[in-house]
Protein backbone atom coordinates (compact mmCIF):
# COMPACT_ATOMS: atom_id res chain seq x y z
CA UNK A 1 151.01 103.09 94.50
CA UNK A 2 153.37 105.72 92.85
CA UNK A 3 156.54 106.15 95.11
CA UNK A 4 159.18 103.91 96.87
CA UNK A 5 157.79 100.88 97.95
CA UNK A 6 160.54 98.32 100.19
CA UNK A 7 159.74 94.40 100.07
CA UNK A 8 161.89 93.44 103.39
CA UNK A 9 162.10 89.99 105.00
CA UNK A 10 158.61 89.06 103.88
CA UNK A 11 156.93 92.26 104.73
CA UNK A 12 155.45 95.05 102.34
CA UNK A 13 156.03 98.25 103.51
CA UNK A 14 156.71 101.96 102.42
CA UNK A 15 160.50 102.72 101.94
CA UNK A 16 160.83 105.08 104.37
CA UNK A 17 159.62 102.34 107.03
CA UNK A 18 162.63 99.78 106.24
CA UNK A 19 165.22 99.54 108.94
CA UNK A 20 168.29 96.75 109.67
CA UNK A 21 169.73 95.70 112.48
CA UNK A 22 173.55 97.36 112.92
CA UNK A 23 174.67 93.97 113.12
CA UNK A 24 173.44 92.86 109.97
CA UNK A 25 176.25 91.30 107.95
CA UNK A 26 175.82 92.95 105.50
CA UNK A 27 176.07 96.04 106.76
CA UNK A 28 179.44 95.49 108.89
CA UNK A 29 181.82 93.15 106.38
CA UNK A 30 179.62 93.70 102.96
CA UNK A 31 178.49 89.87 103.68
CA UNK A 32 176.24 89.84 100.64
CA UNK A 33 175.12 90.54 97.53
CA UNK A 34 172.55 92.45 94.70
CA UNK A 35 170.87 92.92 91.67
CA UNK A 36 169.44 95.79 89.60
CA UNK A 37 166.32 95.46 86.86
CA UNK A 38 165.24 97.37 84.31
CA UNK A 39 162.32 97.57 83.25
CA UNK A 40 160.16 99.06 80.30
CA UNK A 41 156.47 99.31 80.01
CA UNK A 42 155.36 97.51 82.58
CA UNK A 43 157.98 94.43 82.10
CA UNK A 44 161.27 93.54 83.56
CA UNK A 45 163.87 93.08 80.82
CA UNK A 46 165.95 90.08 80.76
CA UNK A 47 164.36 88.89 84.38
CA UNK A 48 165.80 85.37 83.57
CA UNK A 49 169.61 86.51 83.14
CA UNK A 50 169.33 88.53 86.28
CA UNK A 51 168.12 85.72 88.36
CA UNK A 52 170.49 83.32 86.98
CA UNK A 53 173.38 85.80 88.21
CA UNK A 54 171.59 85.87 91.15
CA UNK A 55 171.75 82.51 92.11
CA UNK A 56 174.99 82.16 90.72
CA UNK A 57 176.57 84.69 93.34
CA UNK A 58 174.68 83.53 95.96
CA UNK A 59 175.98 79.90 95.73
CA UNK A 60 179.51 81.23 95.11
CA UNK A 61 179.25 82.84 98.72
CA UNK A 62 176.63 80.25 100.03
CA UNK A 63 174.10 82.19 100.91
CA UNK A 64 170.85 80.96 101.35
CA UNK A 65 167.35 82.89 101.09
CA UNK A 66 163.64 82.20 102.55
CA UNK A 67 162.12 82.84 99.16
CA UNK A 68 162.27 80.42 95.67
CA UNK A 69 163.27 81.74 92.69
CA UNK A 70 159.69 81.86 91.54
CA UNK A 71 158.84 84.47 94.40
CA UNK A 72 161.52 86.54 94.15
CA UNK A 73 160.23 86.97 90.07
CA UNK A 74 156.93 87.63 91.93
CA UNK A 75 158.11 90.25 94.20
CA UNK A 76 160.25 91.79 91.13
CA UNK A 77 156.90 92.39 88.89
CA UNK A 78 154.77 93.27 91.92
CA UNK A 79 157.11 96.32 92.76
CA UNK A 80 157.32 97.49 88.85
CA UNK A 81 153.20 97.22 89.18
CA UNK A 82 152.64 98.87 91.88
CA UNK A 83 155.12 101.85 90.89
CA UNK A 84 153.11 102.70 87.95
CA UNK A 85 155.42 104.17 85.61
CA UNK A 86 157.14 102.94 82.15
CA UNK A 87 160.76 103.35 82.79
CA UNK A 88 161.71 102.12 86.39
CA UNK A 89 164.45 99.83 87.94
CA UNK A 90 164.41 97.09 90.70
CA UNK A 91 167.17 96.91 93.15
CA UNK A 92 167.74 93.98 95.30
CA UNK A 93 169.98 92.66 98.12
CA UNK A 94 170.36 89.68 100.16
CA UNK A 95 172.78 89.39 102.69
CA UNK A 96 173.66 86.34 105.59
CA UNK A 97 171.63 88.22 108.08
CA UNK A 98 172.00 89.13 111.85
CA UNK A 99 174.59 87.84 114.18
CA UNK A 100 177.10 88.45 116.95
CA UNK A 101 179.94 90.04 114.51
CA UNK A 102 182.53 87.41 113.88
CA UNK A 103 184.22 86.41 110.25
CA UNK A 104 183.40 82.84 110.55
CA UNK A 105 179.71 82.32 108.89
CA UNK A 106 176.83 81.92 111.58
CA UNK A 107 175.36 78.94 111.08
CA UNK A 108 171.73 79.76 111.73
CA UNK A 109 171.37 83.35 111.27
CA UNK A 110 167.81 84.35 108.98
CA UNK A 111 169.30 85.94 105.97
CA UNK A 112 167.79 89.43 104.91
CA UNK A 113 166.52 89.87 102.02
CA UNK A 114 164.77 93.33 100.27
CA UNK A 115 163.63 94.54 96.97
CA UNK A 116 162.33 97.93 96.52
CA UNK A 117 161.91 100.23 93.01
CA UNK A 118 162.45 103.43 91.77
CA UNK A 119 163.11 105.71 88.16
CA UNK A 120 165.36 104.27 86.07
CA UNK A 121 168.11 106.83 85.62
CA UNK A 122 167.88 109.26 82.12
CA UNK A 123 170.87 110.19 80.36
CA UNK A 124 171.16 112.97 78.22
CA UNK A 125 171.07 111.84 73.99
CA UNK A 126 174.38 113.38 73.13
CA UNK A 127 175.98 110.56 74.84
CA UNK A 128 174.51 108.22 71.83
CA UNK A 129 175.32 111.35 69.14
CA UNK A 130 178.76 112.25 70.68
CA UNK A 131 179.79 109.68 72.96
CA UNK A 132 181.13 109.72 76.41
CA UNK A 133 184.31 110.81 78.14
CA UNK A 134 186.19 107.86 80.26
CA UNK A 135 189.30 107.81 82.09
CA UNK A 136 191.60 104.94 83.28
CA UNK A 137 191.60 103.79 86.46
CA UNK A 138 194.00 101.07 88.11
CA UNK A 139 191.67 98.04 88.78
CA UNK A 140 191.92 97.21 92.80
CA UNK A 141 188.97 95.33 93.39
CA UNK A 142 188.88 92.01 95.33
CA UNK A 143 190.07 89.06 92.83
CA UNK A 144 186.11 87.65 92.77
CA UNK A 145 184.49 90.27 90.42
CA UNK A 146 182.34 87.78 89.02
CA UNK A 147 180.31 87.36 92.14
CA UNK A 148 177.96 90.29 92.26
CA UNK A 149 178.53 91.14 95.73
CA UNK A 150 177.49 94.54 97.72
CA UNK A 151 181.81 94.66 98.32
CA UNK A 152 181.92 97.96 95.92
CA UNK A 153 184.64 100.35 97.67
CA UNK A 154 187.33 100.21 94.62
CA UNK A 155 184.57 100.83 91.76
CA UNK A 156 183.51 103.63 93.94
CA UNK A 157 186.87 105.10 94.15
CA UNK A 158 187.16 104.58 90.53
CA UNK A 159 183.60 105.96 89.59
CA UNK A 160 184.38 109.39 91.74
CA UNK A 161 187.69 109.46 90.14
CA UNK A 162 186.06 109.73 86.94
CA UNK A 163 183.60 112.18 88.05
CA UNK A 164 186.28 114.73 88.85
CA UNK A 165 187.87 114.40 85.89
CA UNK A 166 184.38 115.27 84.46
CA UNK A 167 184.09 111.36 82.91
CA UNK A 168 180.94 109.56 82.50
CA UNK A 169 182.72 106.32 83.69
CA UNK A 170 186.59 104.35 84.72
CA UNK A 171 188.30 101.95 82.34
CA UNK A 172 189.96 99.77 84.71
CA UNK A 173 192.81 98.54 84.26
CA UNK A 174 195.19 95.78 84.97
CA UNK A 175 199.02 95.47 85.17
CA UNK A 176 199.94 95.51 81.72
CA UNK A 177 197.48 97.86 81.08
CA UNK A 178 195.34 94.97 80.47
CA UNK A 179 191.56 96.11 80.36
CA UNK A 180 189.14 94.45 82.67
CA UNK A 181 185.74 96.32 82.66
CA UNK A 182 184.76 99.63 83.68
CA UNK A 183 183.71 100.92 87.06
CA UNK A 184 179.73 99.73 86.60
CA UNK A 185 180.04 98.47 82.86
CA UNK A 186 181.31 95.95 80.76
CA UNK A 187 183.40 97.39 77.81
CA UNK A 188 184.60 96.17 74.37
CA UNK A 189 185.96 97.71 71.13
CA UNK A 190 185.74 96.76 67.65
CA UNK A 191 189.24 96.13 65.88
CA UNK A 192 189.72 95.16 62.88
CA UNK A 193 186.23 94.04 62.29
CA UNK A 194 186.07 92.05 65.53
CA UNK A 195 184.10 92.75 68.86
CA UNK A 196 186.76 91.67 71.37
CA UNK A 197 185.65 91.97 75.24
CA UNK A 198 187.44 90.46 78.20
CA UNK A 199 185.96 86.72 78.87
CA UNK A 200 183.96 85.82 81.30
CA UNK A 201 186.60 84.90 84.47
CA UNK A 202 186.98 86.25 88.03
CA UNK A 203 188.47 89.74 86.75
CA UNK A 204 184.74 90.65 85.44
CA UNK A 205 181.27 90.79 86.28
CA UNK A 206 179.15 88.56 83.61
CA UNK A 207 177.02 91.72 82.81
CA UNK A 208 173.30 90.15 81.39
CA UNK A 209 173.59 93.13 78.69
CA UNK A 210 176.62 91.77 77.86
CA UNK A 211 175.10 88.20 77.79
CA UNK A 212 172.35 89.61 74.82
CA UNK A 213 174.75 91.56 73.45
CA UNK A 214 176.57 88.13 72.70
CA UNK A 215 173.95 86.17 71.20
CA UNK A 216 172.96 89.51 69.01
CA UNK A 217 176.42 89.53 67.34
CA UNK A 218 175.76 85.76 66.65
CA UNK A 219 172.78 86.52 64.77
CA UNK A 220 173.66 89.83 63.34
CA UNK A 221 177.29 87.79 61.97
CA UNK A 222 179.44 89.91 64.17
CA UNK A 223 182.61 88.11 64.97
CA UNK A 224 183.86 88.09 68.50
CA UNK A 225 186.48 87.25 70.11
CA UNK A 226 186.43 86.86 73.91
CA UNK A 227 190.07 88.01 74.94
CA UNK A 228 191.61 90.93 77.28
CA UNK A 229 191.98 93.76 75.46
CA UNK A 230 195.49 96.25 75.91
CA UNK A 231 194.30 99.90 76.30
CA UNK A 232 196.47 101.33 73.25
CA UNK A 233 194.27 98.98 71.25
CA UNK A 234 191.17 101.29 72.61
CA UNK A 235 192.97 104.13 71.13
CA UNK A 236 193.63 102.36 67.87
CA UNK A 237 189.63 100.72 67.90
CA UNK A 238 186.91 101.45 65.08
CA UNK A 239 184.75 101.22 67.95
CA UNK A 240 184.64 101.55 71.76
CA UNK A 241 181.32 100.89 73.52
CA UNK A 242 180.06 100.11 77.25
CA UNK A 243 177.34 98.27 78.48
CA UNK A 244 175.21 98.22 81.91
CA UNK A 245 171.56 97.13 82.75
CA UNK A 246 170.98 101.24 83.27
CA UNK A 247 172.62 102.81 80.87
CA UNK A 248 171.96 100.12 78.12
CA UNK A 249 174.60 100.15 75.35
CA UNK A 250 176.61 103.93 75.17
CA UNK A 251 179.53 104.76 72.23
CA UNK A 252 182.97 106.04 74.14
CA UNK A 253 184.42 109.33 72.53
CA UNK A 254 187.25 109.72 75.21
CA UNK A 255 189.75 108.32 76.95
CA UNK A 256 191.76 110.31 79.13
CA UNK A 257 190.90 113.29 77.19
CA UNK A 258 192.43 111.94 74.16
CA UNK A 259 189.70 111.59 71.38
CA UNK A 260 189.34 108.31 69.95
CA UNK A 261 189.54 108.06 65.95
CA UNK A 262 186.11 106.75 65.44
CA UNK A 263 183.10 109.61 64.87
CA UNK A 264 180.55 106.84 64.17
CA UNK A 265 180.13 103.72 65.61
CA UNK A 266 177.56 101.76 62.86
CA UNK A 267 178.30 98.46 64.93
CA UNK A 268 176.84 99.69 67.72
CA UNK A 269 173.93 101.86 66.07
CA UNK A 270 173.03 98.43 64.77
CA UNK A 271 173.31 96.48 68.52
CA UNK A 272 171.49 99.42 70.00
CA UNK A 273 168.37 99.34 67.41
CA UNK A 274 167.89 95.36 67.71
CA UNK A 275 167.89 95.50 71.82
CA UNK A 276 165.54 98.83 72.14
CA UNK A 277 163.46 96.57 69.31
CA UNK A 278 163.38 93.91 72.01
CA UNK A 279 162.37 96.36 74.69
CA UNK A 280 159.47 98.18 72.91
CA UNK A 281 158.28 94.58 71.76
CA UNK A 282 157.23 93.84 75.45
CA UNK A 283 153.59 94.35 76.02
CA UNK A 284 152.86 96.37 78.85
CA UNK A 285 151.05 94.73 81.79
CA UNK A 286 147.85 95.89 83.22
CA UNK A 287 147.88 98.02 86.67
């Protein structure tokens, strides 16, 4: 089946059939939370990592769901089989579920859960030959930016912001001009030799990209050093990349329309061709 397909509370159905109660939780305080997966011929890419974060946020805001790990996996490679196509991405949400609106948890309200799949997004290859223009952006988001929750008002702010400015994405930033991450991206720099990216606290989301893109350098003899980074050492960097789960791993050319000194970013060239190696290694599964 080649189109949006919607798993929903147990039930396959076509997308356009899904519907949620207006009381959902999820829907009136953002009482939930969600994850996206690539996937490339035929496979999900890093599954594991993405179900880890998974139930990491969901025991963070103790939310419980109807299915096991095991079936959610299911459900996952079920949608990429039925879309039928070689690039697509899986987008999941699960949320406390119905209930008379109130901020104190419900204790027995049936959680809802979905899944459903679509094209991964394409980006156009001078952002790999040229890099990408970025602005800065003051970092408002709640103070729990590890937990992958649907709560995405301030990176939404900051992602339009950076869309008017004609940006790809929003370096955000702390007091200090301390940088966190970007609006939908991790983001590090190479200075002096050394990957440095903010550790893994409450300020960030643990981005699974990020997570291989750590154990590459480890292999490839890369030193890094986990640490808050100030922006006028972005400006001063050899190299200044981000990282998502749909964009993969993307060189930064600009920062608030000031060109960065680097024209080529070899560090990254060398990341990049390891993790598309691990992509195009996965066999494709039959359909």
């Amino acid at each position: 089946m080649n189109g949006k397909l919607l798993w929903l509370n147990g039930e396959w159905m076509p997308f356009s059939d899904g519907t949620i109660s207006i009381e959902d939780r999820g829907f009136q305080f953002g009482d939930g939370i969600y994850e996206v997966v690539a996937a490339y011929g035929g496979r999900p890419f890093l599954l594991a990592a993405h179900m880890d974060r998974m139930d990491a946020s969901a025991h963070e805001l103790r939310l419980r769901s109807t299915i096991t790990r095991e079936e959610r996996e299911e459900i996952v490679c079920e949608l990429i089989r039925r879309f039928a196509q070689d690039r697509c991405m899986v987008y999941g949400q699960l949320t406390r579920g119905v209930s008379t609106r109130g901020h104190v948890f419900p204790a027995d309200a049936p959680p809802t859960e979905l899944w459903y799949v679509r094209s991964l997004p394409t980006y156009p290859d001078r952002y790999w030959t040229d890099g990408v223009a970025t602005i800065t952006h003051p970092d408002e988001r709640w103070a729990r930016c590890n937990i992958k929750s649907t709560n995405l008002l301030a990176n939404c702010i900051a992602k339009q912001a950076a869309a008017e400015a004609g940006a790809f994405e929003a370096i955000l930033l702390q007091p200090g001009n301390l940088v966190t991450e970007a609006s939908a991206a991790n983001v590090y720099a190479m200075v002096n030799g050394v990957l440095r990216t903010h550790p893994l606290t409450n300020r960030i989301l643990p981005g699974t990209k990020r997570g291989l893109i750590m154990g590459l350098c480890e292999e490839l003899g890369i030193v890094v050093e986990e640490r808050a980074l100030k922006l006028e050492e972005l400006f001063a960097a050899e190299e200044v990349w981000l990282s998502s789960t749909t964009v993969n791993l993307v060189p930064v050319s600009k920062i608030d329309g000031k060109q960065l000194s680097a024209a080529r970013w070899p560090v990254l060239e060398k990341l990049l061709a390891r993790i598309n190696g691990l992509i195009h290694s996965q066999a494709p599964v039959d359909r």
